[in-house]
N, C-alpha and C. Protein backbone atom coordinates (compact mmCIF):
# COMPACT_ATOMS: atom_id res chain seq x y z
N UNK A 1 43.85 12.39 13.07
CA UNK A 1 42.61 13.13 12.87
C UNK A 1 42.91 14.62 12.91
N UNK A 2 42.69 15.32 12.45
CA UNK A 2 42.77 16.43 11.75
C UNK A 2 41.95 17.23 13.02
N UNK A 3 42.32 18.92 13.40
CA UNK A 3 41.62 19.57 14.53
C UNK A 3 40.81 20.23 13.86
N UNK A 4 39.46 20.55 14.13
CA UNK A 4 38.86 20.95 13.64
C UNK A 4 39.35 22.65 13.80
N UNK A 5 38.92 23.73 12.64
CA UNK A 5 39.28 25.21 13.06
C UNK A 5 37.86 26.14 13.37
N UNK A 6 37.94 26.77 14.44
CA UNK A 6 37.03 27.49 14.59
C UNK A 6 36.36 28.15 13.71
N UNK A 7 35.25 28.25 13.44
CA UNK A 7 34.56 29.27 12.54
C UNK A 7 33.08 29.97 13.50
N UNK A 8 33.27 30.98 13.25
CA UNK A 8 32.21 31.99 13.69
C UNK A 8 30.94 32.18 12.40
N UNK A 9 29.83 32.23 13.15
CA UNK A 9 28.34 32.43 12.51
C UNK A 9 27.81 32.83 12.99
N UNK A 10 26.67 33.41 12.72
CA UNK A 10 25.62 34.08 13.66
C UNK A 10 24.66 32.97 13.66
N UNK A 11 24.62 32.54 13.00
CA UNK A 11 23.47 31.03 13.13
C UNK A 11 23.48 30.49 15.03
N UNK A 12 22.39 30.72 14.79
CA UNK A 12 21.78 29.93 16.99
C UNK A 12 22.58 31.07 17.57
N UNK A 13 22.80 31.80 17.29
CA UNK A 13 23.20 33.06 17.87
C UNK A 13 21.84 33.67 18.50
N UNK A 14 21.29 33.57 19.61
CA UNK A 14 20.55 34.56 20.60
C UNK A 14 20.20 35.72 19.57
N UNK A 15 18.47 36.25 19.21
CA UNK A 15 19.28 37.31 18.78
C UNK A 15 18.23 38.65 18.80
N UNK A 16 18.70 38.27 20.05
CA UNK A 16 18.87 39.78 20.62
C UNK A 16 20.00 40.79 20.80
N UNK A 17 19.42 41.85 20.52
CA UNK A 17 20.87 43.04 19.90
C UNK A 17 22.14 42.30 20.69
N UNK A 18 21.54 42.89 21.81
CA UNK A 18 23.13 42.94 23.12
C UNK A 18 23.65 41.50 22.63
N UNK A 19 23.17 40.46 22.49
CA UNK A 19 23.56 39.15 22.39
C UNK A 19 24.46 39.16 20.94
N UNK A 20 23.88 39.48 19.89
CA UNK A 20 24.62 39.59 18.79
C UNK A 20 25.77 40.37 19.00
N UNK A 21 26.00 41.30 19.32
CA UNK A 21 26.98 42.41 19.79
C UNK A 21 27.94 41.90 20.64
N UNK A 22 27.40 41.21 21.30
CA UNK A 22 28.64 40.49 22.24
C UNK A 22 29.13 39.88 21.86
N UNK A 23 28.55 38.37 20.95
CA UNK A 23 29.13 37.47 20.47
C UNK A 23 30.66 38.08 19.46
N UNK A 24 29.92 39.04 18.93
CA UNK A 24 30.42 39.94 17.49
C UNK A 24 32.11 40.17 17.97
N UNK A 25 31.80 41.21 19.24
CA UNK A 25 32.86 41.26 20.04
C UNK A 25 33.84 40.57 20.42
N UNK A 26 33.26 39.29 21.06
CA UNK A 26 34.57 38.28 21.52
C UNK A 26 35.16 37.38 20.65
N UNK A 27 34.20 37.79 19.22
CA UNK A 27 34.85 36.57 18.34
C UNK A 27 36.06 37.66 17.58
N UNK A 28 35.93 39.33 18.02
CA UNK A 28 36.82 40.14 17.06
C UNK A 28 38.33 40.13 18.05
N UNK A 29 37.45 39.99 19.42
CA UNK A 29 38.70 40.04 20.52
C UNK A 29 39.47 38.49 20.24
N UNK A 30 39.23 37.83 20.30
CA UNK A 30 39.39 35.95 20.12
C UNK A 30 40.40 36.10 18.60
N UNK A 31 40.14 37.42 18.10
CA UNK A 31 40.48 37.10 16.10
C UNK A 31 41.89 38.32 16.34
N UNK A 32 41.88 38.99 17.01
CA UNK A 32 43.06 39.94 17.16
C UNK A 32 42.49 41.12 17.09
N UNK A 33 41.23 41.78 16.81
CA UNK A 33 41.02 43.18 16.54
C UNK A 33 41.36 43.63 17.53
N UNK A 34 42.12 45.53 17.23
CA UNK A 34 41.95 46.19 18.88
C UNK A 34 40.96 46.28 19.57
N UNK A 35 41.06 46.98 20.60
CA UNK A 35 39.43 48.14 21.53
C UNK A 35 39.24 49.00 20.48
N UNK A 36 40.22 49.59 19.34
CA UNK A 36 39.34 51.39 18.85
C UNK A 36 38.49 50.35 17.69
N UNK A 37 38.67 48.80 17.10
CA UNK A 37 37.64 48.74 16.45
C UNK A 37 36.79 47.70 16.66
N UNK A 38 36.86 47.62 17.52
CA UNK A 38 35.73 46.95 18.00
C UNK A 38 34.69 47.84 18.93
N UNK A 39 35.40 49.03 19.50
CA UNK A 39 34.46 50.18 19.39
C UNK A 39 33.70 50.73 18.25
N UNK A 40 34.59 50.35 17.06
CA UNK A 40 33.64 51.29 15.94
C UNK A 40 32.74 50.26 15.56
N UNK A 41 32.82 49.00 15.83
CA UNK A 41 32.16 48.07 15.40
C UNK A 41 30.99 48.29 15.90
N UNK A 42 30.74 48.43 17.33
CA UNK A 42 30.04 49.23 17.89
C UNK A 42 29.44 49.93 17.49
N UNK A 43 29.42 51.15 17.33
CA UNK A 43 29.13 52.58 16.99
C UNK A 43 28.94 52.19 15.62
N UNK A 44 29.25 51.50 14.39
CA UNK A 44 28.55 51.11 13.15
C UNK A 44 27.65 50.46 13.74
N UNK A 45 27.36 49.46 14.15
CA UNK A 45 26.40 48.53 14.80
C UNK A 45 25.48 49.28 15.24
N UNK A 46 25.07 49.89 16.46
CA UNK A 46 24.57 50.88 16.98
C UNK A 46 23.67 52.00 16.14
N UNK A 47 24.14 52.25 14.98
CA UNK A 47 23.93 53.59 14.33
C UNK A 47 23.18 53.62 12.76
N UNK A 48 22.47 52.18 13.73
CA UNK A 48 20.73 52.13 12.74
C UNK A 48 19.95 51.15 13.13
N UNK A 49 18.77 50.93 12.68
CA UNK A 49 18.05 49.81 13.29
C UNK A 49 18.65 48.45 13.12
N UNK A 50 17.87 47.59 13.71
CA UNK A 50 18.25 45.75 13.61
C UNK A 50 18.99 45.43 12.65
N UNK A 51 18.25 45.56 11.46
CA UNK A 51 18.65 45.22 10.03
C UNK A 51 20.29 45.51 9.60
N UNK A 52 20.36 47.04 10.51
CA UNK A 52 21.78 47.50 10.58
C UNK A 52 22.38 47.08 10.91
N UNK A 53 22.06 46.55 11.96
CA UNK A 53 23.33 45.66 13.28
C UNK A 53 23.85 44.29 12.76
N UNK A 54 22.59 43.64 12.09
CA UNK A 54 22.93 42.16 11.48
C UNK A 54 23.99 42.38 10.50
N UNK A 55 23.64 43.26 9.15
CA UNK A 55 24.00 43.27 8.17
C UNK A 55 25.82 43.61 8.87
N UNK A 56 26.22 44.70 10.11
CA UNK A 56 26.92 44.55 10.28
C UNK A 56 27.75 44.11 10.86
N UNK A 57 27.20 43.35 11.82
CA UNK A 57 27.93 41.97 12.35
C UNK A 57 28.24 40.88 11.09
N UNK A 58 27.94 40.82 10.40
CA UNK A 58 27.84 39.79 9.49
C UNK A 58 29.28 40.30 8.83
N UNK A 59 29.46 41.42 8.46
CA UNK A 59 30.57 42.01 7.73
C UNK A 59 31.66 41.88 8.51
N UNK A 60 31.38 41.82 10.09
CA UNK A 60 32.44 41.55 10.88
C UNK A 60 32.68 40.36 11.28
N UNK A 61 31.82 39.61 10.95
CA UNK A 61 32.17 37.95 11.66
C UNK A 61 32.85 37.33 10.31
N UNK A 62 32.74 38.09 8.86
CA UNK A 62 33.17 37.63 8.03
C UNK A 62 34.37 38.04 8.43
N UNK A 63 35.39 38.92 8.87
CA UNK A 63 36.31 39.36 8.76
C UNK A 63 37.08 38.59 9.80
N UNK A 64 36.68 38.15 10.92
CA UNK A 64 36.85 37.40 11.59
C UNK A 64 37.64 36.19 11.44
N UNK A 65 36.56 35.74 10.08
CA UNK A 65 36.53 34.35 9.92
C UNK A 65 38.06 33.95 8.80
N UNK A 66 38.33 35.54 8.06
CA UNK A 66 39.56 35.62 7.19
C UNK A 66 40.32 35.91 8.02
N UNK A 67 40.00 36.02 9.56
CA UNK A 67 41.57 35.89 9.89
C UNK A 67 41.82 35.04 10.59
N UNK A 68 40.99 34.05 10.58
CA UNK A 68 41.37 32.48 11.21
C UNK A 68 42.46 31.66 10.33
């Protein structure tokens, strides 16, 4: 039987900011990103409303997911 491979989504993701943001985080820490970008991930995230934060978590969980 074959292992299944992790994949990251925001789907049933909590979603509230901090919650999205965290998840966002440990799946970049879990994927190899450093601290300086997962700080900027941050600070993009951060540096507009909701809509902002999704659209850019999403860009990052995709990136995530190409480096599984």
């Amino acid at each position: 039987m074959a292992s299944k491979k992790k994949f990251y989504t925001l789907v049933g993701v909590d979603g509230n900011a901090f919650a999205v943001m965290g998840y966002v985080s440990r799946a970049m820490k879990e994927t190899g990103f450093s601290k300086e970008e997962i700080s900027e991930y941050t600070k993009r995230a951060t540096s507009g409303d909701y809509n902002n934060l999704l659209a850019t978590s999403c860009d990052y969980i995709h990136q995530c997911n190409k480096r599984l």
